[in-house]
C-alpha atoms as a PDB file:
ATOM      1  CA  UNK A   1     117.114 177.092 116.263  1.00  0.00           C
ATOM      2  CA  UNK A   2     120.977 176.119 117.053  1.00  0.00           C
ATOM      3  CA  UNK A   3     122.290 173.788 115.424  1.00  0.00           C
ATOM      4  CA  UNK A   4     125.989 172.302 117.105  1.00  0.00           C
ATOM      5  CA  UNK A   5     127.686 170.467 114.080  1.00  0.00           C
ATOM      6  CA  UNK A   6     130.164 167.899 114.914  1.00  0.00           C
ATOM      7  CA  UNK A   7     132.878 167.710 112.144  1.00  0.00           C
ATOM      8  CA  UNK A   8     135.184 164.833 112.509  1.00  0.00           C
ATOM      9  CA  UNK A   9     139.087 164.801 111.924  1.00  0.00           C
ATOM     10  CA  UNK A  10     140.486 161.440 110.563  1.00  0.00           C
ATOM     11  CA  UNK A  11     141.605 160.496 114.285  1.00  0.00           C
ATOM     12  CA  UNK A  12     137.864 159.082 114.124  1.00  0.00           C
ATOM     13  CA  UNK A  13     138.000 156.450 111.824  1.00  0.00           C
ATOM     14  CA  UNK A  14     141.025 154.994 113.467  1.00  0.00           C
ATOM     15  CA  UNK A  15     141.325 151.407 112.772  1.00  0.00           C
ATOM     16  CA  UNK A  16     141.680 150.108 116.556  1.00  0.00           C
ATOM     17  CA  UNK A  17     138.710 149.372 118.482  1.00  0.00           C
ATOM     18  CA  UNK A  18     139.913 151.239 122.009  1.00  0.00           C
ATOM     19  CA  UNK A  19     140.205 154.739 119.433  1.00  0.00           C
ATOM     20  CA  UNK A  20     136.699 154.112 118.181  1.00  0.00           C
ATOM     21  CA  UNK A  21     135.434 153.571 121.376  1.00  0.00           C
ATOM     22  CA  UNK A  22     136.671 156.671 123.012  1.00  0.00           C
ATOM     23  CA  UNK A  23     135.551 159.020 119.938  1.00  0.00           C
ATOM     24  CA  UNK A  24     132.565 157.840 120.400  1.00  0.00           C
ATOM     25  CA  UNK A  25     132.070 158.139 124.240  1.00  0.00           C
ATOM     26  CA  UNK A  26     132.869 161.400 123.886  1.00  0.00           C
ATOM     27  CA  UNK A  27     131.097 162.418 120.743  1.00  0.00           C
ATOM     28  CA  UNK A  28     128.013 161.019 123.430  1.00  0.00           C
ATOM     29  CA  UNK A  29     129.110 163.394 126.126  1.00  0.00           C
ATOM     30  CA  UNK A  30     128.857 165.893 123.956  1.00  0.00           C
ATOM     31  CA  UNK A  31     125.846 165.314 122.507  1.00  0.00           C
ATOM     32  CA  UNK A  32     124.546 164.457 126.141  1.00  0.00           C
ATOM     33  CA  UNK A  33     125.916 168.279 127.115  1.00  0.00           C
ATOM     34  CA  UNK A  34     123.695 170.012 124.455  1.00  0.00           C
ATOM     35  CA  UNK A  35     120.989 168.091 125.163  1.00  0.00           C
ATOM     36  CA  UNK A  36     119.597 170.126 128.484  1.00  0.00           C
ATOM     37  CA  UNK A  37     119.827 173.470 126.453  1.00  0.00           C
ATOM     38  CA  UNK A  38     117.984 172.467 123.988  1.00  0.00           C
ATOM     39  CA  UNK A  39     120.535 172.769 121.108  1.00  0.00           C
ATOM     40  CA  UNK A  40     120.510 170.006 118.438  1.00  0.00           C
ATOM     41  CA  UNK A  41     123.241 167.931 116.976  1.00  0.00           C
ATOM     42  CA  UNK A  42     124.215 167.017 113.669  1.00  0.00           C
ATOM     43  CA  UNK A  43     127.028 164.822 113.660  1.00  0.00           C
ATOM     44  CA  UNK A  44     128.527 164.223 110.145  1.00  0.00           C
ATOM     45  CA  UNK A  45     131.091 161.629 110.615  1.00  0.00           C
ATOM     46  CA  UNK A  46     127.864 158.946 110.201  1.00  0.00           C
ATOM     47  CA  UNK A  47     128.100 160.724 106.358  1.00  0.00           C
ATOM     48  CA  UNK A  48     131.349 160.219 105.777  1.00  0.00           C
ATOM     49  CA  UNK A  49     131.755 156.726 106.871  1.00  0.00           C
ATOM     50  CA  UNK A  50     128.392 156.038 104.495  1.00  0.00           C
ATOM     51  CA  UNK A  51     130.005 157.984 101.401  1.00  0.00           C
ATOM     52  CA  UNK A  52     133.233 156.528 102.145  1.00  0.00           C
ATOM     53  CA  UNK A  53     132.802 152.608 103.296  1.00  0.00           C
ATOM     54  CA  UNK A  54     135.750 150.693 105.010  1.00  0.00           C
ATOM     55  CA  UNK A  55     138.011 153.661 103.947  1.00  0.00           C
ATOM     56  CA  UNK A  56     136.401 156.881 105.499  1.00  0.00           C
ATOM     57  CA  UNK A  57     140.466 158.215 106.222  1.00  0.00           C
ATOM     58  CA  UNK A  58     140.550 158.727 102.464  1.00  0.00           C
ATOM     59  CA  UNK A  59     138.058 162.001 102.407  1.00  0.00           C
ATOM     60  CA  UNK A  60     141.008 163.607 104.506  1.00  0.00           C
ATOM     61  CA  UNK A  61     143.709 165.191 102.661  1.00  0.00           C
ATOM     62  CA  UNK A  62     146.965 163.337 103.763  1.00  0.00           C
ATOM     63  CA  UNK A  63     149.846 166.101 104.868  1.00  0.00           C
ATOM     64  CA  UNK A  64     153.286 165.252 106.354  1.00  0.00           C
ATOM     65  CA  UNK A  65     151.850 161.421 106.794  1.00  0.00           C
ATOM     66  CA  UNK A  66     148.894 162.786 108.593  1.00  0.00           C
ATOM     67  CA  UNK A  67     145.064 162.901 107.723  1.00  0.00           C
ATOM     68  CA  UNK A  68     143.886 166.129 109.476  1.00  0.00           C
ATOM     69  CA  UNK A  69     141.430 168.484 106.833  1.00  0.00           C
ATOM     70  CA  UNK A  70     139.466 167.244 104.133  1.00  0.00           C
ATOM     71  CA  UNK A  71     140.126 167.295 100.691  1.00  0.00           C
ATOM     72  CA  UNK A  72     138.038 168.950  98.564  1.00  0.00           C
ATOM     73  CA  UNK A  73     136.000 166.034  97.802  1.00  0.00           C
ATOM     74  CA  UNK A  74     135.981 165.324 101.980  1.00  0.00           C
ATOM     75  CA  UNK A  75     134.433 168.674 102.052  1.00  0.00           C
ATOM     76  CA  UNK A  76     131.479 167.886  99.867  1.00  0.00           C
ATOM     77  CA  UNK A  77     130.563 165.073 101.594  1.00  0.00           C
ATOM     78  CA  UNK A  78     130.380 166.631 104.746  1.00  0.00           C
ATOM     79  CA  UNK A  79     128.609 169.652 103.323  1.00  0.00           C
ATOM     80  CA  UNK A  80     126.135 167.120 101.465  1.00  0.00           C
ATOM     81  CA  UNK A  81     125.376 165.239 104.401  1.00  0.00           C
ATOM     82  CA  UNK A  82     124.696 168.754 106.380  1.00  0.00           C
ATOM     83  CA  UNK A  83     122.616 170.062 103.855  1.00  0.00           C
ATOM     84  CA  UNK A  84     120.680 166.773 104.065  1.00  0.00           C
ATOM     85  CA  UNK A  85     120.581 166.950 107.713  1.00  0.00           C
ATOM     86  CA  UNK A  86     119.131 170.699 108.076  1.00  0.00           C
ATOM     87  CA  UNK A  87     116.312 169.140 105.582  1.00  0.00           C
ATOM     88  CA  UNK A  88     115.257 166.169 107.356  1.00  0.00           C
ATOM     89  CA  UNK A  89     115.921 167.322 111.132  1.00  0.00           C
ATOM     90  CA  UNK A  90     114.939 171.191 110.864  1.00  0.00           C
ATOM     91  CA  UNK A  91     112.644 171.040 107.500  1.00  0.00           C
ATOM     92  CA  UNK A  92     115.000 173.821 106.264  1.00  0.00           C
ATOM     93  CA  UNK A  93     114.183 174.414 102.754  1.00  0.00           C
ATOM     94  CA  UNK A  94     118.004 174.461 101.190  1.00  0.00           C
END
């Protein structure tokens, strides 16, 4: 099976409504785009706002004022929450 994994950059947990909104029409599109060709989606951000509460910027390693790549500690969230994914969606034995 293919698996299309949707790894989120900080500009996703912007504070203002209107940037919300249009990461998550088009994280939808996307999603809506696989769909046909039978590939499945795993998107992680719904992990890292879980791991991370009402401060899901902080698993993002701030450079030059900017929150682009995570940190190391952004990284094992994400690749928890994948791991935990492939098990529950795909039965994958990990």
């Amino acid at each position: 099976d293919l698996v299309f994994v949707i790894v989120p950059d900080a500009r996703w947990f912007r504070v203002d409504e209107q940037s919300r909104q249009q990461v998550a029409t088009h994280a939808a599109k996307l999603q809506q785009s696989l769909k046909p060709h039978g590939i499945s989606v795993i998107d992680l951000s719904a992990g890292i706002a879980a791991k991370y509460g009402e401060t899901p910027h902080l698993a993002y390693a701030r450079l030059a004022g900017h929150y682009g790549h995570f940190h190391e500690q952004g990284y094992a969230a994400a690749a928890a929450e994948l791991v935990q994914s492939l098990r529950a969606k795909h039965k994958l034995n990990l």
